[in-house]
Protein backbone atom coordinates (compact mmCIF):
# COMPACT_ATOMS: atom_id res chain seq x y z
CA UNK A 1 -2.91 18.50 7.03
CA UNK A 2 -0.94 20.83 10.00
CA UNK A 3 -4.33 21.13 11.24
CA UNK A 4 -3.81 17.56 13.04
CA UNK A 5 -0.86 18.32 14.51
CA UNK A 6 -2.60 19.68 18.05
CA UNK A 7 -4.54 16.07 17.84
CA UNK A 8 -1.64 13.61 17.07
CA UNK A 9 -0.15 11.06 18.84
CA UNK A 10 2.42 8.94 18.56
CA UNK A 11 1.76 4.63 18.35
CA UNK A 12 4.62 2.12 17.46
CA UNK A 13 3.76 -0.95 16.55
CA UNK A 14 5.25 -4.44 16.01
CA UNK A 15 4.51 -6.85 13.18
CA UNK A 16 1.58 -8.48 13.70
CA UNK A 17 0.13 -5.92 16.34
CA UNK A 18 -3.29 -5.24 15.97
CA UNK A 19 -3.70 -1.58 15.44
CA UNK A 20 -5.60 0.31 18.55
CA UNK A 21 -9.32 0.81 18.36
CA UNK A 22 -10.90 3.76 19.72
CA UNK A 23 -13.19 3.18 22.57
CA UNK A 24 -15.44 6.17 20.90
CA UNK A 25 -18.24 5.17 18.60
CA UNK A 26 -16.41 8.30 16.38
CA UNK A 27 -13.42 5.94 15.92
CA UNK A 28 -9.87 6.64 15.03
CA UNK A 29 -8.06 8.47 11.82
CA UNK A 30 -4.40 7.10 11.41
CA UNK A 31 -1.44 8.23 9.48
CA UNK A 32 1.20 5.89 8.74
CA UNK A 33 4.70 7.54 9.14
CA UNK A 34 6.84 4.67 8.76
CA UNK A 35 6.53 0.84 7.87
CA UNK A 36 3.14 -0.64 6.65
CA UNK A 37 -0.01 -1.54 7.86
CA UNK A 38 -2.68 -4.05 6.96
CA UNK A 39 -6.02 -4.73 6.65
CA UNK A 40 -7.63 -8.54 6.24
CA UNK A 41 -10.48 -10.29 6.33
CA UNK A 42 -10.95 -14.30 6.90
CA UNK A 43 -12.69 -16.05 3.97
CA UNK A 44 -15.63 -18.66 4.46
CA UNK A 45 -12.85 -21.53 3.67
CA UNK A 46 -10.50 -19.79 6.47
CA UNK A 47 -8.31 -18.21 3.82
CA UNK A 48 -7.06 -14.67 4.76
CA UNK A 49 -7.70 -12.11 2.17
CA UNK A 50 -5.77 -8.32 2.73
CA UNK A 51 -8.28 -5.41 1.43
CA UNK A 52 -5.83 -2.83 1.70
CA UNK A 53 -2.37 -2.22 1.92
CA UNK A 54 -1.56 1.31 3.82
CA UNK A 55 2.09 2.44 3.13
CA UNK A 56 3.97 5.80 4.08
CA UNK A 57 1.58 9.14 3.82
CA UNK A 58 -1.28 6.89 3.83
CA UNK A 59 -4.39 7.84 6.37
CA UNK A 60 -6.72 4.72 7.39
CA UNK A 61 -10.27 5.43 10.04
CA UNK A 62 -10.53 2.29 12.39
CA UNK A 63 -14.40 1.79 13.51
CA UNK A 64 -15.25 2.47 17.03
CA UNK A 65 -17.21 -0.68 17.27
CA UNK A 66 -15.83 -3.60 16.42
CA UNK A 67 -16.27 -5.14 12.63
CA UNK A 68 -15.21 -8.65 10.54
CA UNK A 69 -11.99 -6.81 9.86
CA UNK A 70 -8.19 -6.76 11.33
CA UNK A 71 -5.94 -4.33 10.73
CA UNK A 72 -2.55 -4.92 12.20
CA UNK A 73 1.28 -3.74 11.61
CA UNK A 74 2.70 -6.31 8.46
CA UNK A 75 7.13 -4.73 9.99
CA UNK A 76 8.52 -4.46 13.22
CA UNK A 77 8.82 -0.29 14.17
CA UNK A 78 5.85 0.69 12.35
CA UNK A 79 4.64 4.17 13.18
CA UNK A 80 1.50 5.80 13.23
CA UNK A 81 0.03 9.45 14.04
CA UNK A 82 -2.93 8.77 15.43
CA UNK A 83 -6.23 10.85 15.96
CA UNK A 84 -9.11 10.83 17.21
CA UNK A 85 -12.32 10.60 15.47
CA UNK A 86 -14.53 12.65 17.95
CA UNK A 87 -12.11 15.90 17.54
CA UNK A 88 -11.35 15.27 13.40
CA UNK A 89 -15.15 15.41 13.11
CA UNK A 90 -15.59 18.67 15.37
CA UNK A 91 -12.73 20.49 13.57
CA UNK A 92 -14.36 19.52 10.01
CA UNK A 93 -17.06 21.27 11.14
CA UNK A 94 -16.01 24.17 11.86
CA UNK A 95 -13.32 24.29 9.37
CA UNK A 96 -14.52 23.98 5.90
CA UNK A 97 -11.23 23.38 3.79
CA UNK A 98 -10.40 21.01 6.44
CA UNK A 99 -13.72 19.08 5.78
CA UNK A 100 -12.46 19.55 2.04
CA UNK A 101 -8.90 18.13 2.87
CA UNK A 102 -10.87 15.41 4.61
CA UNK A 103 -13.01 14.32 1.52
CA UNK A 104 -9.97 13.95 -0.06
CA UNK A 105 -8.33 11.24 2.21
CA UNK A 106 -11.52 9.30 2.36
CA UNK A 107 -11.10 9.59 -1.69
CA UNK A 108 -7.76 8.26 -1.48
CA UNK A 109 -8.46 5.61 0.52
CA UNK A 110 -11.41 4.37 -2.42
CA UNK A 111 -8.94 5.05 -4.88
CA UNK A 112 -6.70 2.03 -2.83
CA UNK A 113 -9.96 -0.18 -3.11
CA UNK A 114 -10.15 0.44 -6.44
CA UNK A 115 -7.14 -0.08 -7.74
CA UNK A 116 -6.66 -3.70 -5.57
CA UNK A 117 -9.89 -4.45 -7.69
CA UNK A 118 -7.94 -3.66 -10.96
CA UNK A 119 -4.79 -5.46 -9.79
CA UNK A 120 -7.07 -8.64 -8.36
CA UNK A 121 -8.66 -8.56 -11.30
CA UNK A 122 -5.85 -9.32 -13.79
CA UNK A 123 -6.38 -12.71 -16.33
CA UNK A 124 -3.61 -13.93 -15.35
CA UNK A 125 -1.22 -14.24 -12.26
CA UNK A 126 1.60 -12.84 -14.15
CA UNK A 127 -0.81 -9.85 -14.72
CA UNK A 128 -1.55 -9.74 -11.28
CA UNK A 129 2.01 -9.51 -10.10
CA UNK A 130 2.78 -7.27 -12.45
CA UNK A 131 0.30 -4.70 -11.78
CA UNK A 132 1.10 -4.76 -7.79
CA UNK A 133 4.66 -3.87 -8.36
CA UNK A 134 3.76 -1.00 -10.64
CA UNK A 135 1.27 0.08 -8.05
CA UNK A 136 4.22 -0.33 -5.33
CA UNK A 137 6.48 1.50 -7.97
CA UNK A 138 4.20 4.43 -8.37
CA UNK A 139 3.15 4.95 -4.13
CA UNK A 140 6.96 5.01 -4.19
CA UNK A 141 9.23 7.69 -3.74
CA UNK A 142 12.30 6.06 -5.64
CA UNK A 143 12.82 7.39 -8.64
CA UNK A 144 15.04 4.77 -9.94
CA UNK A 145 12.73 1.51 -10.24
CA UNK A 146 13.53 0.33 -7.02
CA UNK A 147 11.21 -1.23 -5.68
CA UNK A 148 11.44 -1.90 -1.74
CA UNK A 149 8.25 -4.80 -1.23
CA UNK A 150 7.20 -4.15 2.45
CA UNK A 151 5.33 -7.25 2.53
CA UNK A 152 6.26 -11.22 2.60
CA UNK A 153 5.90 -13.20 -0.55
CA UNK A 154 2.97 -15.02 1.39
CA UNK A 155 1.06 -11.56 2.32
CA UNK A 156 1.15 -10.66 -1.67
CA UNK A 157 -0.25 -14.24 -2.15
CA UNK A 158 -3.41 -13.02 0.10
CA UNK A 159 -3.45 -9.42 -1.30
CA UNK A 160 -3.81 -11.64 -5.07
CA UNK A 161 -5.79 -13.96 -4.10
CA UNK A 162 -3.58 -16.85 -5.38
CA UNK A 163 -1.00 -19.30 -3.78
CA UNK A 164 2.03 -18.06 -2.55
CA UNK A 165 3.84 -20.41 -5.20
CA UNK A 166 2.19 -18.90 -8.38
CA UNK A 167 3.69 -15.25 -6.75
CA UNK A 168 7.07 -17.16 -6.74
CA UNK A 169 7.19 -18.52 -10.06
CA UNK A 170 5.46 -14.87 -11.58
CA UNK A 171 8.62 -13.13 -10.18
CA UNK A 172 10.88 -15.47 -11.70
CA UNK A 173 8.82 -15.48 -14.74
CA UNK A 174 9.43 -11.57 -15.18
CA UNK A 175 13.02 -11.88 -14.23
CA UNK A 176 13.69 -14.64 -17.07
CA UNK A 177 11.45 -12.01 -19.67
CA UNK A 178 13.87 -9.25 -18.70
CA UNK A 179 10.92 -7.22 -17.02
CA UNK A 180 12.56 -7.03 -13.52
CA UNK A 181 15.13 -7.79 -11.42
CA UNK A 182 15.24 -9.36 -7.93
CA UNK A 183 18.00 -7.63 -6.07
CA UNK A 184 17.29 -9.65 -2.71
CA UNK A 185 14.41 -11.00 -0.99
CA UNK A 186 12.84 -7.59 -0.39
CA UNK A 187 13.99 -5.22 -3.34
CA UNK A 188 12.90 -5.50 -6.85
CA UNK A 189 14.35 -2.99 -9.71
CA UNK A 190 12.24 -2.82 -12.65
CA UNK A 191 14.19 -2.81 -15.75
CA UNK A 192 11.43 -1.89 -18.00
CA UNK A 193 8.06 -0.33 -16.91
CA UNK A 194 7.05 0.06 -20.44
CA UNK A 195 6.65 -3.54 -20.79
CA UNK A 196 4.47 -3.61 -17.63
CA UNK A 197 2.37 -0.21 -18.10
CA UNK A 198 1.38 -1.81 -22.12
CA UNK A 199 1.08 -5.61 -21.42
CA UNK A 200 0.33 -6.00 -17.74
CA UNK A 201 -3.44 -5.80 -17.19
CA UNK A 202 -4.93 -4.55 -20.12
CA UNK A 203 -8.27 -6.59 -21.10
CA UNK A 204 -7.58 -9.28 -23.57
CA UNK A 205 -3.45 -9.43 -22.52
CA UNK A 206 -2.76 -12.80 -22.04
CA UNK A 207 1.13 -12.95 -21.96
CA UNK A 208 3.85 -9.77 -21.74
CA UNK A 209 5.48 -8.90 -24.80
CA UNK A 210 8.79 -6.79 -23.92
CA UNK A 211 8.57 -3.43 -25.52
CA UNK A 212 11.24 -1.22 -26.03
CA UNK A 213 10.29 2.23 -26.31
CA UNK A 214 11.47 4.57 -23.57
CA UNK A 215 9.63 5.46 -20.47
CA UNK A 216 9.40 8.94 -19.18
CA UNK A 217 9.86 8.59 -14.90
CA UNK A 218 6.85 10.36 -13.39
CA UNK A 219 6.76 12.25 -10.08
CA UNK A 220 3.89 12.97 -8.47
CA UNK A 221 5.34 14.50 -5.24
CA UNK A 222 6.84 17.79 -4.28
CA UNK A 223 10.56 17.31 -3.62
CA UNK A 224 9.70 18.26 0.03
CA UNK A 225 7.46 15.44 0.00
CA UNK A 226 9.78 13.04 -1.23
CA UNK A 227 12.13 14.09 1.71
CA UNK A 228 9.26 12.96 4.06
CA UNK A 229 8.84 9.90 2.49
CA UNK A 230 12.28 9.12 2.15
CA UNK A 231 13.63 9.87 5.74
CA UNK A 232 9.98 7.56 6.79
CA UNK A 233 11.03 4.54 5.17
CA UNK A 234 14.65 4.88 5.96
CA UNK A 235 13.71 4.12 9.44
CA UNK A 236 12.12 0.20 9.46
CA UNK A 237 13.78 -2.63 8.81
CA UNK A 238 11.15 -5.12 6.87
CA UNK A 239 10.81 -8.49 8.77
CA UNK A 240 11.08 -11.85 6.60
């Protein structure tokens, strides 16, 4: 939307940084150009729980006033355009296919929430994990099956809802099925999605049966898009 561009600013952040709040009651939009952003809620037994995961190209609104929530930088270097509520709500106003481009990012943003609820939702843990790389596989721009995780092993543990052992041993379970690959602490390759897209997550799955049939790679981005994204995540380097 080039119709921000007159209201952006520039924040860095570290890992762990809480993310700015706007002292306006209109609060603020955000953009994440490069690394990944958080945001968590504490549980009644003190358990953390992330409710969304914002990666590269993905806009977030942080409340004026101050809610249950914290949403803070998960990699050193993260960047954010930031902008302020007050002026995105004057310009939809007067701008109509903004307000339409607008509706659309707050549709995005469900479409997050509801797709978490899919992936948190899974029978099993080994659906669970399964479904959160394909999610990570498909926000990606790597055509290839590489999958770059820009979170710990213990922040997927709180995005699942399960124990940060069960997320180890589901990785090595899909690496000793022939599902993935884990090409370093941070980088998964998936060897084949067709096992995942037809056994991970459907109702009544309760193991993953390798398939063989080929997969088609989709892309749902312009190439000029994918030059964006690429050149983004180029840039952080993803804390352990």
């Amino acid at each position: 939307m080039t119709q921000l561009d007159a209201f952006a600013k520039i924040v860095l952040c570290n890992r762990g940084q809480k993310i700015p709040r706007s002292v306006s009651s209109a609060g603020q939009w955000y953009c994440v150009i490069a690394g990944a952003v958080r945001r968590c809620a504490l549980r009644a037994d003190g358990r953390r729980q992330i409710l969304d995961l914002m990666l590269p190209r993905d806009f977030f609104f942080v409340r004026g006033d101050g809610d249950e929530v914290t949403i803070e930088a998960i990699v050193d270097e993260t960047a954010l355009a930031s902008y302020p509520g007050d002026g995105i709500e004057q310009l939809a106003e007067r701008d109509p296919k903004f307000a339409r481009e607008l509706r659309d990012v707050a549709f995005r943003a469900l479409g997050r929430s509801q797709a978490q609820l899919m992936i948190v939702g899974g029978v099993t843990a080994l659906e669970k994990v399964g479904s959160f790389l394909l999610s990570l596989d498909r926000r990606s721009s790597d055509e290839d099956g590489q999958v770059v995780l820009p979170v710990s092993r213990y922040d997927i543990a709180d995005y699942l809802a399960v124990s940060v052992e069960t997320v180890c041993r589901s990785f090595t379970n899909l690496q000793q099925r022939g599902a993935i690959r884990l090409a370093g602490k941070r980088t998964v390759k998936i060897l084949n999605r067709a096992a995942l897209e037809d056994n991970i997550g459907e109702p009544g799955s309760r193991g993953l049966t390798l398939s063989l049939k080929p997969v088609e790679r989709r892309s749902d981005f312009s190439k000029e898009g994918l030059a964006r994204a690429r050149a983004c995540q180029a840039g952080p380097s993803y804390a352990r």
